[in-house]
N, C-alpha and C. Protein backbone atom coordinates (compact mmCIF):
# COMPACT_ATOMS: atom_id res chain seq x y z
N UNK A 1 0.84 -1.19 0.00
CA UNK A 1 0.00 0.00 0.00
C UNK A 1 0.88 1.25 0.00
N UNK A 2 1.00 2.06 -0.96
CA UNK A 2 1.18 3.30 -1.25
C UNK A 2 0.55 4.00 -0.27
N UNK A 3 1.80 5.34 0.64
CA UNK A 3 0.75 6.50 1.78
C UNK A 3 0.31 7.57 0.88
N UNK A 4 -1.14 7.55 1.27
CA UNK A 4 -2.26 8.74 0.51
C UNK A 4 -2.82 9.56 1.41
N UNK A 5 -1.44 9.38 2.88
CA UNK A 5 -2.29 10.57 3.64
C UNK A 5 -3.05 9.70 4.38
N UNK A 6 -3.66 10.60 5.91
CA UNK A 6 -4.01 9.86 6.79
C UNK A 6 -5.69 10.55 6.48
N UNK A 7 -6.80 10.09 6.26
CA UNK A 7 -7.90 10.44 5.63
C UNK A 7 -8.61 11.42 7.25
N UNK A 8 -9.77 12.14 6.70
CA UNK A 8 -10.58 12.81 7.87
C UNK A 8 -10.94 11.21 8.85
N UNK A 9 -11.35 10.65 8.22
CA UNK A 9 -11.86 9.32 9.17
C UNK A 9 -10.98 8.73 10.00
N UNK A 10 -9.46 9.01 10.17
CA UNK A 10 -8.86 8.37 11.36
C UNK A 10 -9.33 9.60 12.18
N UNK A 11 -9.16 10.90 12.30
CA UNK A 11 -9.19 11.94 13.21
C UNK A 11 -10.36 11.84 13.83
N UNK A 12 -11.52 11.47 13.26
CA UNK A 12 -13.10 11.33 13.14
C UNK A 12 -13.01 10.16 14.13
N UNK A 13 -12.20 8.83 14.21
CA UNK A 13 -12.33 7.68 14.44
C UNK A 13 -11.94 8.13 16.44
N UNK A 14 -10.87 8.86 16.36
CA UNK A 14 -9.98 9.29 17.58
C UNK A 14 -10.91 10.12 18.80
N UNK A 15 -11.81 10.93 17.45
CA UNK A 15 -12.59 12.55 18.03
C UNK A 15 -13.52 11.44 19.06
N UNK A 16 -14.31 10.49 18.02
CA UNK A 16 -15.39 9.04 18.55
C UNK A 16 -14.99 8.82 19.93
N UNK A 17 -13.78 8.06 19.57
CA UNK A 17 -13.32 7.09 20.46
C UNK A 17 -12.77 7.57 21.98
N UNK A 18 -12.50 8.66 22.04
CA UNK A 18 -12.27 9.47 23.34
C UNK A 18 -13.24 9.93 23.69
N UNK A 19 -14.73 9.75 23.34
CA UNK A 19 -16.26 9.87 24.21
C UNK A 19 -16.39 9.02 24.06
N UNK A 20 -16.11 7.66 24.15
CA UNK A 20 -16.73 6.27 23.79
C UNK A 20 -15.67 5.16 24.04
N UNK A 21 -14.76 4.95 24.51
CA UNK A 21 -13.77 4.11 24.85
C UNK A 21 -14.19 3.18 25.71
N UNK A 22 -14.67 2.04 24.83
CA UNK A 22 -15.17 0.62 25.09
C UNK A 22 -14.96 -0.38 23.81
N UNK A 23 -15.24 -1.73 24.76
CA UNK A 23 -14.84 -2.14 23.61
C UNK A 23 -16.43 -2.56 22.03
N UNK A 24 -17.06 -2.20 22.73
CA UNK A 24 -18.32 -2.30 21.96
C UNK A 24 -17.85 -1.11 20.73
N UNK A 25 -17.49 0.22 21.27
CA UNK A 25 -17.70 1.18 20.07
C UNK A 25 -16.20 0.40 19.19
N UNK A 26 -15.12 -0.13 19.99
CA UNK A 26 -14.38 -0.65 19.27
C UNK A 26 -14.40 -2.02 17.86
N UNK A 27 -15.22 -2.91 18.74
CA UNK A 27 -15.53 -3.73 18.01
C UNK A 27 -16.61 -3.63 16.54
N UNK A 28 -17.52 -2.20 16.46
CA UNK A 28 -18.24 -1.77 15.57
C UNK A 28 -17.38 -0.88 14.61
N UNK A 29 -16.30 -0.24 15.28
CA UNK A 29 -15.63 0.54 14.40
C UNK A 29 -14.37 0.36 13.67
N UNK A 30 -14.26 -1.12 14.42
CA UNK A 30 -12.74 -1.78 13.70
C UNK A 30 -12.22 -1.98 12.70
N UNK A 31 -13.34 -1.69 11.37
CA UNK A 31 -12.77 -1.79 10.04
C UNK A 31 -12.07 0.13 9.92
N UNK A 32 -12.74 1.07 10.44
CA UNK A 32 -12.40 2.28 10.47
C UNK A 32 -10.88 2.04 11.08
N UNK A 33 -10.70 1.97 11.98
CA UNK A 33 -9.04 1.58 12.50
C UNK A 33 -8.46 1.18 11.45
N UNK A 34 -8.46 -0.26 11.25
CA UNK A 34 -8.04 -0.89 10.16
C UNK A 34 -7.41 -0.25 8.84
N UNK A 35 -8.41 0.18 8.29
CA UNK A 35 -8.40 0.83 7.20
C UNK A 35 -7.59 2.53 7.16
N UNK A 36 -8.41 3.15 8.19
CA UNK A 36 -7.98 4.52 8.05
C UNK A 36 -6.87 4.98 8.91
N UNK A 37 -6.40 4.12 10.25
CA UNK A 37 -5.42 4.24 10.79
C UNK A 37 -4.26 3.69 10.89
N UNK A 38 -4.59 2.07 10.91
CA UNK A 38 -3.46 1.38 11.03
C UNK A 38 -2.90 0.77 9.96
N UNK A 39 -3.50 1.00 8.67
CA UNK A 39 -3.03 0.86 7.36
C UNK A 39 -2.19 1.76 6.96
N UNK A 40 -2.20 3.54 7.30
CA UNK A 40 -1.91 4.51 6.37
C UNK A 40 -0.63 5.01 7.43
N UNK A 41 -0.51 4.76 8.61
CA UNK A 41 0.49 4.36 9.56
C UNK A 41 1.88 3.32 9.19
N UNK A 42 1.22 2.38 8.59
CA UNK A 42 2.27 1.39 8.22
C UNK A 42 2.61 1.92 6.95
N UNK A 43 2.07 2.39 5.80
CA UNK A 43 2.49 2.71 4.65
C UNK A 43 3.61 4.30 4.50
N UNK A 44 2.89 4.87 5.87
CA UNK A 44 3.96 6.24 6.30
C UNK A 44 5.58 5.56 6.54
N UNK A 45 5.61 4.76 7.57
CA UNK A 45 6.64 4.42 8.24
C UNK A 45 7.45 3.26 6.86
N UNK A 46 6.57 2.76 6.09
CA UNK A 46 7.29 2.24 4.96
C UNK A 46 7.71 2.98 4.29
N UNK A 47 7.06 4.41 4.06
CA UNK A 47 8.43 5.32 3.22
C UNK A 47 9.19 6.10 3.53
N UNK A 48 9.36 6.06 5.12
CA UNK A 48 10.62 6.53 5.67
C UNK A 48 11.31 5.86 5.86
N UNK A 49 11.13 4.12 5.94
CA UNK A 49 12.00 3.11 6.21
C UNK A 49 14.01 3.20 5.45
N UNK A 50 13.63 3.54 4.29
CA UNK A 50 14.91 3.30 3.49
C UNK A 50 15.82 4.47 3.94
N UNK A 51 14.96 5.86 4.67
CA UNK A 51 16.18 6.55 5.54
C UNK A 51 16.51 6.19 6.99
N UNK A 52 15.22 6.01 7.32
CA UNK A 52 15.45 6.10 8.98
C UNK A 52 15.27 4.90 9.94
N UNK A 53 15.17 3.57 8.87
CA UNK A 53 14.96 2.60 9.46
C UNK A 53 13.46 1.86 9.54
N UNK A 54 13.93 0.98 10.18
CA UNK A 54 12.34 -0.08 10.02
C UNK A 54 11.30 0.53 11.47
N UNK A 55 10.17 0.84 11.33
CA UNK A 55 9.33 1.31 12.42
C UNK A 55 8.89 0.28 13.48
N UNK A 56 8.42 0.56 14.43
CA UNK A 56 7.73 -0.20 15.73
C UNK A 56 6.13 0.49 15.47
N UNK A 57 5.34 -0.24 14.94
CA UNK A 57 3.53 0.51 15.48
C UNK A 57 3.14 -0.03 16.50
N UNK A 58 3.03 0.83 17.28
CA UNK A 58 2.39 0.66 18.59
C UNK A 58 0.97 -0.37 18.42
N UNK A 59 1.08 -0.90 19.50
CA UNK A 59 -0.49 -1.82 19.15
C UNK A 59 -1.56 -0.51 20.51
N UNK A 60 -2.84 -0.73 19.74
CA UNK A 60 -3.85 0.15 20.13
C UNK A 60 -3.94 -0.17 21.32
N UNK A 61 -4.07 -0.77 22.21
CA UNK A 61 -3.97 -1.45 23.61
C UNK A 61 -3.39 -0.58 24.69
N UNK A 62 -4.48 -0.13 25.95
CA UNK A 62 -3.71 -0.08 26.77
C UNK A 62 -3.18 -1.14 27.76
N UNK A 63 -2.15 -0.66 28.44
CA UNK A 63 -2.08 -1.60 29.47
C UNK A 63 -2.45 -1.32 30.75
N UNK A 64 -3.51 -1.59 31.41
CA UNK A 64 -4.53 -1.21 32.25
C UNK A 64 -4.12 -1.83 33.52
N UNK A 65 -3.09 -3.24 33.54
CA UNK A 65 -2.66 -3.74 34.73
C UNK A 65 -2.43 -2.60 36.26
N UNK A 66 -2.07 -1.97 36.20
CA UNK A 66 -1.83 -0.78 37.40
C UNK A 66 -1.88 0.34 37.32
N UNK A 67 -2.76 0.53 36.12
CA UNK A 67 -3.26 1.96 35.65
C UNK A 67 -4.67 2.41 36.43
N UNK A 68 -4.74 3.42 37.07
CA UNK A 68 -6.07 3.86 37.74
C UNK A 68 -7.10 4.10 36.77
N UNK A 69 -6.69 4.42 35.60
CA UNK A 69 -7.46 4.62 33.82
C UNK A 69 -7.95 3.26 33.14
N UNK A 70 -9.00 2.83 33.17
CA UNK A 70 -9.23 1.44 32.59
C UNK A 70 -9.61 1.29 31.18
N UNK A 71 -9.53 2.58 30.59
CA UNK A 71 -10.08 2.80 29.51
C UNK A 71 -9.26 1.86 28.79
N UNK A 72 -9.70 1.20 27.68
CA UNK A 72 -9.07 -0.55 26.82
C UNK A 72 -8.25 0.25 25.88
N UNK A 73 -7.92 1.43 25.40
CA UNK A 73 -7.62 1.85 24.10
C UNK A 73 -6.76 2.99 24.03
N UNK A 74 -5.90 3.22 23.66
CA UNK A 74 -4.75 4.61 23.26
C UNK A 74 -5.99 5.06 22.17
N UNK A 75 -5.61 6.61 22.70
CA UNK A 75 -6.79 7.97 21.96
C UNK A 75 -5.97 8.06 20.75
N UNK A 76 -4.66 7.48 20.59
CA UNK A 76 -3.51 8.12 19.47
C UNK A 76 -2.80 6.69 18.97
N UNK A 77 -2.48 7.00 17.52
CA UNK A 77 -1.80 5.30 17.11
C UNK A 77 -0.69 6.24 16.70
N UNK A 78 0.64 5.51 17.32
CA UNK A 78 1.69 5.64 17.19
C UNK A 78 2.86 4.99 16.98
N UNK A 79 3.86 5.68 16.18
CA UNK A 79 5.01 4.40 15.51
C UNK A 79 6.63 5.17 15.61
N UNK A 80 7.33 4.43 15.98
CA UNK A 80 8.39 4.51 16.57
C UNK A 80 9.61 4.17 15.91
N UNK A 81 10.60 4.76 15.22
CA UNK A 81 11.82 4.14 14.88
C UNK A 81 13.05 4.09 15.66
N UNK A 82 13.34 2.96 16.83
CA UNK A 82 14.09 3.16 17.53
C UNK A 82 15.83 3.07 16.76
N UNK A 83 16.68 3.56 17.37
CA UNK A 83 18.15 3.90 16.94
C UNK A 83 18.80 3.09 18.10
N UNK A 84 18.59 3.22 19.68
CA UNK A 84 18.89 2.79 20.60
C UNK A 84 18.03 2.66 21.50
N UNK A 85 18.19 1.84 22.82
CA UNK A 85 16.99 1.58 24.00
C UNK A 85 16.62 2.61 23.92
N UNK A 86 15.37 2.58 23.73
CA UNK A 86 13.91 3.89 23.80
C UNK A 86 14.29 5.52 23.59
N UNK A 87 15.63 5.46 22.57
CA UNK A 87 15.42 6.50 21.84
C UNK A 87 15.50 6.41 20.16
N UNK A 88 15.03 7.39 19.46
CA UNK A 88 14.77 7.52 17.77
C UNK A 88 13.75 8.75 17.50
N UNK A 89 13.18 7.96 16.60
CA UNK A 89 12.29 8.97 16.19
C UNK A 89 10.51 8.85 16.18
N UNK A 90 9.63 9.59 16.56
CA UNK A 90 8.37 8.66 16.71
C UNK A 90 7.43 10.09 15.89
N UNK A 91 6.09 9.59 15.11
CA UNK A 91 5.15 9.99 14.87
C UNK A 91 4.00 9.40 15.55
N UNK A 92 2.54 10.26 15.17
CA UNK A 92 1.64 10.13 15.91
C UNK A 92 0.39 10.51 15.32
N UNK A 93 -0.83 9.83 15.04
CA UNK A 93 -2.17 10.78 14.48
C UNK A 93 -3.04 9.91 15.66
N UNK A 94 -3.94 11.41 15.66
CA UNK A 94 -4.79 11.28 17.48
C UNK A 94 -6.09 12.11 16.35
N UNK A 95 -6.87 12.34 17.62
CA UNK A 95 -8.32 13.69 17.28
C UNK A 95 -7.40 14.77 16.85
N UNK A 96 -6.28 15.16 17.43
CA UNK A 96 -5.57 16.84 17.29
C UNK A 96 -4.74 16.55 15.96
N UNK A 97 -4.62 15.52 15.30
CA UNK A 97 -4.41 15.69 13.73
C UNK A 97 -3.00 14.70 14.26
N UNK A 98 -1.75 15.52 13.41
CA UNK A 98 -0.44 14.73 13.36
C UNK A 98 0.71 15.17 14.18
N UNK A 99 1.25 14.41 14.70
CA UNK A 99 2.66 14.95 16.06
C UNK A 99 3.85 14.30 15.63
N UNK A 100 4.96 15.06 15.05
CA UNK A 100 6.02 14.45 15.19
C UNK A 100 6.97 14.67 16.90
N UNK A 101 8.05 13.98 16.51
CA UNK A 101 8.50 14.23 17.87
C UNK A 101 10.12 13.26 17.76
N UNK A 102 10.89 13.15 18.27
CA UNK A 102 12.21 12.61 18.68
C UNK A 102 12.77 12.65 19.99
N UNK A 103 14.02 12.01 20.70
CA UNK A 103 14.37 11.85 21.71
C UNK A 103 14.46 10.52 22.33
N UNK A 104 14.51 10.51 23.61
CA UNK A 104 14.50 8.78 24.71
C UNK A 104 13.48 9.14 25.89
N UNK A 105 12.68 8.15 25.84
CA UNK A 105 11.40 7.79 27.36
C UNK A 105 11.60 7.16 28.28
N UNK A 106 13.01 6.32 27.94
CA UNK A 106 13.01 5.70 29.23
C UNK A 106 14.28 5.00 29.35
N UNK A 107 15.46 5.67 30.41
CA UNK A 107 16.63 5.41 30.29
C UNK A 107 17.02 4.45 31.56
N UNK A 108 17.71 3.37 31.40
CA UNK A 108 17.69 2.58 32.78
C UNK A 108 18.79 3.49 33.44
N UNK A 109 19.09 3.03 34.49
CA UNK A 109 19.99 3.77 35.15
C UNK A 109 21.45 4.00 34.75
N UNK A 110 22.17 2.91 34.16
CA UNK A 110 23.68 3.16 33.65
C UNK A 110 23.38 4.46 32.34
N UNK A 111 22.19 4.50 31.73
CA UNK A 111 22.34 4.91 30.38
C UNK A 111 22.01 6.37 31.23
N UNK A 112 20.90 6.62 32.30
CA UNK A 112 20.64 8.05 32.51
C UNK A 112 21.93 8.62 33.34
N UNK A 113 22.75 8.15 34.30
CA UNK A 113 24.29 8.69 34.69
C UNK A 113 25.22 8.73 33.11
N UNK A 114 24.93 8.26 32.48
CA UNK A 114 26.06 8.49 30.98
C UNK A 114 25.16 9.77 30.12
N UNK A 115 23.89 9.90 30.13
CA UNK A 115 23.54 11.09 29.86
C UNK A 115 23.63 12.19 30.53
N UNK A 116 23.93 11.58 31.95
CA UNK A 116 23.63 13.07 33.20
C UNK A 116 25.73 13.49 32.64
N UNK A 117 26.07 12.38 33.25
CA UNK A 117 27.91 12.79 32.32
C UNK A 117 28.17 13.67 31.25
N UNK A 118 27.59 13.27 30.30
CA UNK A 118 27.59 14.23 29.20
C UNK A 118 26.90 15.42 28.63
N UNK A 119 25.89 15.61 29.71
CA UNK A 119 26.07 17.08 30.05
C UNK A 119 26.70 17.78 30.85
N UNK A 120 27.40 17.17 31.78
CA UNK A 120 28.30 17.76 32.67
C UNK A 120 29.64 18.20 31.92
N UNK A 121 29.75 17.21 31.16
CA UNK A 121 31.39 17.28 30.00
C UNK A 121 31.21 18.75 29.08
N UNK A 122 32.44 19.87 29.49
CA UNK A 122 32.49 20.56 28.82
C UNK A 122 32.36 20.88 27.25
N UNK A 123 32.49 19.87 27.11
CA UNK A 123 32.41 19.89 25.42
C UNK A 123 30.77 19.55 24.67
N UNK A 124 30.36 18.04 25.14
CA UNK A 124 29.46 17.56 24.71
C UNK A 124 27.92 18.25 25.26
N UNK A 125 27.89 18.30 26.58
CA UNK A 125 27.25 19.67 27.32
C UNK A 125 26.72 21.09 26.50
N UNK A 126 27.59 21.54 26.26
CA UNK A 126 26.90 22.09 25.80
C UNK A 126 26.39 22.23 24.44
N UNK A 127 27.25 21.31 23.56
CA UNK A 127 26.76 20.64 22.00
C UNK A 127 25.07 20.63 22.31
N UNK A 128 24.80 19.86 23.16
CA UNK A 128 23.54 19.83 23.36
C UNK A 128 22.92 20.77 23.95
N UNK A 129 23.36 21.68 23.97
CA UNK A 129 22.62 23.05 24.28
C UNK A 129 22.09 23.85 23.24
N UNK A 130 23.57 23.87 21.93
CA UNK A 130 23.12 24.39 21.25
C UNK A 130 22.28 23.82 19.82
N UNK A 131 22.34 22.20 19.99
CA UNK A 131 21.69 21.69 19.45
C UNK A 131 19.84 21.69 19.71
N UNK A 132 19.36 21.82 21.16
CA UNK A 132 18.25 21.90 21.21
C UNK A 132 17.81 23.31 20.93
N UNK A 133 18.78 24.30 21.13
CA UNK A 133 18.59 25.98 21.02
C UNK A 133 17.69 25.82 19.67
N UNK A 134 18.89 25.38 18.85
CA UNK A 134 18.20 25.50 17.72
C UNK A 134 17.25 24.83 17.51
N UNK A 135 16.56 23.97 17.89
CA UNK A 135 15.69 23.33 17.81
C UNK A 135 13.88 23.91 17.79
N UNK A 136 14.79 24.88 19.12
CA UNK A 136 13.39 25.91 19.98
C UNK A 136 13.15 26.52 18.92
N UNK A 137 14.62 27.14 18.44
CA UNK A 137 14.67 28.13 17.38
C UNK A 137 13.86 27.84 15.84
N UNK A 138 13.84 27.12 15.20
CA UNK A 138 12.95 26.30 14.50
C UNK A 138 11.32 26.30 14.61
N UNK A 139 11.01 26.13 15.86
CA UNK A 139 9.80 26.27 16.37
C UNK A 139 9.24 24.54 17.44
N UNK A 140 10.42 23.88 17.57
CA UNK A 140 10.32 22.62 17.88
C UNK A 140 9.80 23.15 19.64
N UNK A 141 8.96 22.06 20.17
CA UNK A 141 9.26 22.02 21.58
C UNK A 141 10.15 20.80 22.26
N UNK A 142 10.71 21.89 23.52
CA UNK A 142 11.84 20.52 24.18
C UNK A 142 10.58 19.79 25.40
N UNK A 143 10.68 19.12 25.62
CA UNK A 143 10.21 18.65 27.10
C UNK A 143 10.77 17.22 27.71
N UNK A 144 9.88 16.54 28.45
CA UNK A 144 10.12 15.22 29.07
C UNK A 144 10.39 15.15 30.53
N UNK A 145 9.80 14.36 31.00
CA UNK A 145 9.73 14.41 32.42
C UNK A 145 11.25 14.99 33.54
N UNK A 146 10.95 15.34 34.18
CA UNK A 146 12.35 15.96 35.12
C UNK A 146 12.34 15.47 36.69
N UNK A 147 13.21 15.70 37.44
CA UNK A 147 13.39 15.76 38.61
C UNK A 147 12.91 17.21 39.26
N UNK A 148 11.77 17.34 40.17
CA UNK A 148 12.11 18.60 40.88
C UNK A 148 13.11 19.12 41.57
N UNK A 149 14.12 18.90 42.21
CA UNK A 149 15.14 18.73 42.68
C UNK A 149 16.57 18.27 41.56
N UNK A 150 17.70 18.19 41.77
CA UNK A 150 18.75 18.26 41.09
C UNK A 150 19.25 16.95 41.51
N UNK A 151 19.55 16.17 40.24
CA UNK A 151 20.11 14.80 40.44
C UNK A 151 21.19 14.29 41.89
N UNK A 152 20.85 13.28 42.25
CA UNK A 152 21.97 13.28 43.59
C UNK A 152 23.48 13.03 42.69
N UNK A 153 24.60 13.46 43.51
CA UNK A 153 25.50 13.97 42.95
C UNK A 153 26.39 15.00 41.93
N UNK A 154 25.12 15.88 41.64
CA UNK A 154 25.27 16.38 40.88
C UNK A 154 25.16 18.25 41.74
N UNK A 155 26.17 18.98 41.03
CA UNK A 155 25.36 20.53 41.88
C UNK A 155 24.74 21.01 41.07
N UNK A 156 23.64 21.69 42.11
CA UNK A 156 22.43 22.24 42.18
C UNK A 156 22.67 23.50 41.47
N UNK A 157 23.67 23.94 41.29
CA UNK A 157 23.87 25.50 40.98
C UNK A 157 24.96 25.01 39.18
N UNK A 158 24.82 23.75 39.11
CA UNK A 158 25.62 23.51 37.61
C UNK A 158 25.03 24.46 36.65
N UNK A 159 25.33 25.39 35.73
CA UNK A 159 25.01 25.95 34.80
C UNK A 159 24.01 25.01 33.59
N UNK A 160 23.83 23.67 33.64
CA UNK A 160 23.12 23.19 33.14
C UNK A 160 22.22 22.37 33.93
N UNK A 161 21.82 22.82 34.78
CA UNK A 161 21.51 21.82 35.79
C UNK A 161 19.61 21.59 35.47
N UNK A 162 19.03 22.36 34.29
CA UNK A 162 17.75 22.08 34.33
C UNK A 162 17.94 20.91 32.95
N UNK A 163 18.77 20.68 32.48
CA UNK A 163 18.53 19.22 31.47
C UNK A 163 19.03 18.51 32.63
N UNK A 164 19.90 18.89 33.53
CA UNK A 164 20.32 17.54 34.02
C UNK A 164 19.35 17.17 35.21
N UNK A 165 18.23 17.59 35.46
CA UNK A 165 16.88 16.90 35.83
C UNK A 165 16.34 16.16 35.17
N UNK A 166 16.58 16.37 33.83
CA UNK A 166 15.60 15.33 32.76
C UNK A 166 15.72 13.93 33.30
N UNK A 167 14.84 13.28 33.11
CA UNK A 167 14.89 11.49 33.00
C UNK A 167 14.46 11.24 31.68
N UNK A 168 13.47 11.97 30.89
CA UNK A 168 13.19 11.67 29.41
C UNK A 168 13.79 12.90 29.06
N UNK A 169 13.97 13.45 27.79
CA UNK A 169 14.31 14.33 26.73
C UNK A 169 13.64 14.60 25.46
N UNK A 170 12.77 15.27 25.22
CA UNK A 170 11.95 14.77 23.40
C UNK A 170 12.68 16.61 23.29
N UNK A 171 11.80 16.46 21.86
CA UNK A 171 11.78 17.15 20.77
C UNK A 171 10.79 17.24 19.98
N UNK A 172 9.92 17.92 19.74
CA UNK A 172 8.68 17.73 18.72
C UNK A 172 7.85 18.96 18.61
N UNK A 173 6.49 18.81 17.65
CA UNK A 173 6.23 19.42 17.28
C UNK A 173 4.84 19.07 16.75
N UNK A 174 3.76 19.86 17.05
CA UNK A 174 2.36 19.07 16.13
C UNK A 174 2.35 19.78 15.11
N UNK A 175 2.06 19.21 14.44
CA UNK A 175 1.36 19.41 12.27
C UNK A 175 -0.04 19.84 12.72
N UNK A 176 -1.07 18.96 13.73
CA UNK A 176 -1.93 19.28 13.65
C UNK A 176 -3.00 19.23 12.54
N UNK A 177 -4.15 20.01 12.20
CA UNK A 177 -5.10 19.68 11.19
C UNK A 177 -4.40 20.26 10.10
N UNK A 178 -3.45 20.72 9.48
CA UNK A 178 -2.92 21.07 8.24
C UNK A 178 -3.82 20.65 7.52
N UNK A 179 -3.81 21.24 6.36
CA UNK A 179 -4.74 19.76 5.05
C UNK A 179 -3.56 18.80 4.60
N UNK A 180 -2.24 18.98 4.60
CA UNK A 180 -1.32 18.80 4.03
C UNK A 180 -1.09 17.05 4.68
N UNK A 181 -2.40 17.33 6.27
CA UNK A 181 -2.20 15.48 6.29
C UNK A 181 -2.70 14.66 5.89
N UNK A 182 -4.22 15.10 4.91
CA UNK A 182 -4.56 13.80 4.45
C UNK A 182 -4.35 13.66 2.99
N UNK A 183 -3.10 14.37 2.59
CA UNK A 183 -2.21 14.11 1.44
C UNK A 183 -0.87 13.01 1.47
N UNK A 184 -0.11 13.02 0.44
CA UNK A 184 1.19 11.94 0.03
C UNK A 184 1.93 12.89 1.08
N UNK A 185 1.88 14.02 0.69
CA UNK A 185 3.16 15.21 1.50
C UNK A 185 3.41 14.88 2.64
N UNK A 186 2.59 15.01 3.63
CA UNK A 186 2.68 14.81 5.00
C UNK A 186 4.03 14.10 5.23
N UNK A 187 4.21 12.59 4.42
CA UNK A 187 5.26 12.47 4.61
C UNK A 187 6.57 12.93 4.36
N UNK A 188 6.81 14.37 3.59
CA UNK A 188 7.56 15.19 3.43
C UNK A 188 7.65 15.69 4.66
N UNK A 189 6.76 16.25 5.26
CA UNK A 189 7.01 17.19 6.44
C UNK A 189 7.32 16.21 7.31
N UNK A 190 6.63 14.93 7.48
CA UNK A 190 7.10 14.24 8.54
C UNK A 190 8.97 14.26 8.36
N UNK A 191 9.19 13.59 7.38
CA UNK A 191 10.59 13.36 6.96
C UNK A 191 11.44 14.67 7.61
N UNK A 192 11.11 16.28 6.90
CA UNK A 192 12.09 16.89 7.51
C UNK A 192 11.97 17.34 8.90
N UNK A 193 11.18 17.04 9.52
CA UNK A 193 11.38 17.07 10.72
C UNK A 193 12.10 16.04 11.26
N UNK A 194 11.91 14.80 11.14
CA UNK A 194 13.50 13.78 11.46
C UNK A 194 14.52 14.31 10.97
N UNK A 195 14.74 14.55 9.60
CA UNK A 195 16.05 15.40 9.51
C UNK A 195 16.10 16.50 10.52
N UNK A 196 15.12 16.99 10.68
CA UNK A 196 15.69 18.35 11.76
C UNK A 196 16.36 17.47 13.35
N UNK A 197 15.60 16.45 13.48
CA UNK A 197 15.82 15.80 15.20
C UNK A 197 17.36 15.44 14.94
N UNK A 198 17.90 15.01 14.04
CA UNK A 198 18.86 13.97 13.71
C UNK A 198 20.33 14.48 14.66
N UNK A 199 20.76 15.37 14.52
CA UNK A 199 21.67 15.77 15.13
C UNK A 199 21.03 15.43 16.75
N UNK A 200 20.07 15.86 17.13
CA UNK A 200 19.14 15.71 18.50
C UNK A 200 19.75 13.90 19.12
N UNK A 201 18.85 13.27 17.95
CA UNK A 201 18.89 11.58 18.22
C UNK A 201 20.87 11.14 17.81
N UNK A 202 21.39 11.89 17.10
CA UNK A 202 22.81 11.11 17.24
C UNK A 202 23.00 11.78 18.86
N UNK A 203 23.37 12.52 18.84
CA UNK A 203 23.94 12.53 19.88
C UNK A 203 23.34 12.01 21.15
N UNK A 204 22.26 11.54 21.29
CA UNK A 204 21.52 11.05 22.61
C UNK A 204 21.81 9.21 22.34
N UNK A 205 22.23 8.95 20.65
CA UNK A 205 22.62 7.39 20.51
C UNK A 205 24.11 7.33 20.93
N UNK A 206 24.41 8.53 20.68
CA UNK A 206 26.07 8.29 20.92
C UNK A 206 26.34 7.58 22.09
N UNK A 207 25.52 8.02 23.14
CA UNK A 207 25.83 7.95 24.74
C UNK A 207 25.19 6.20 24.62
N UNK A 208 25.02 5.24 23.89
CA UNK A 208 25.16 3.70 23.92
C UNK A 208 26.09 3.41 23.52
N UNK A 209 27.05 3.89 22.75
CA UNK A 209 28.51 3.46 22.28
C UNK A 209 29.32 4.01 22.65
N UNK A 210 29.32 4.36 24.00
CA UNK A 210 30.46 5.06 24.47
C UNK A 210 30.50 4.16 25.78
């Protein structure tokens, strides 16, 4: 399947399904998924494949085991090209249209002290300063969860000391309702926005081969 764009009916399917998250409206609307989401999802991530690698699609499922939220279903289908443990590059179509985004969600502990390191390292430190600058600069947003407080071992008064709260790191940006998403293009814009993360995601892969 050739991508033709993610049609009004996935957004339509999302707008539904977040007043209705059961599995009844699921089981009536599953050819709509099928068809308008999780088809045009896989055909996106197939034509970024030959730059950026083979994708992960999220399966629609939550996992409700120790979640206070029992709702059966993610409001958003999303696909992931990992580079290293739980960082790369990820897209997203929800009700609010299309989200790109880049970075790592979830660093075990050796990998988050080798990231907290290399912002401390004069050199690489602030590479990534001025790599996300520009990022802002672009119009990207930074975020990802933090520490209120300042990592133990680390000082509180470090000149970089608000990344070095991070535990996640992204990068992204919503497309949103453009018309441009339920066209071929989209995957243009998707694309240069991974080119824009890329410098972002090497250097956050670097810190596994080092």
């Amino acid at each position: 399947m050739s991508f033709t764009g993610f049609p009004v009916a996935a957004l339509d399917f999302y707008d539904d399904l977040e007043m209705d998250n059961t599995r009844s409206f699921w089981e009536t609307n599953r050819g709509v998924y099928d068809q308008s989401v999780a088809a045009p999802m896989k055909a996106l991530t197939a034509a970024l494949a030959p730059e950026f690698g083979a994708a992960k699609v999220f399966r629609p499922y939550r996992d409700v085991r120790f979640a206070k939220d029992k709702t059966p279903y993610k409001t958003h289908q999303g696909a992931f090209v990992g580079v290293a443990p739980a960082t790369g590059w990820y897209v997203e179509v929800s009700a609010r249209g299309v989200r790109t985004g880049a970075g790592f969600y979830n660093a075990d502990a050796p990998t988050l002290a080798a990231f907290r390191d290399a912002i401390v390292d004069d050199s690489s430190g602030p590479q990534l300063q001025r790599i996300l600058a520009k990022l802002e600069k672009a119009g990207f947003e930074i975020s990802g969860e933090q520490l209120k407080t300042s990592p133990r071992g680390y000082d509180r008064e470090h000149p970089r000391i608000d990344l070095l709260r991070h535990k996640q790191l992204f990068a992204g940006r919503t497309i949103g309702f453009e018309p441009v998403i339920h066209t071929a293009e989209v995957a243009e814009v998707v694309r240069a926005d991974w080119k824009a993360y890329k410098p972002f995601v090497d250097w956050l892969s670097r810190l596994e081969r080092e």
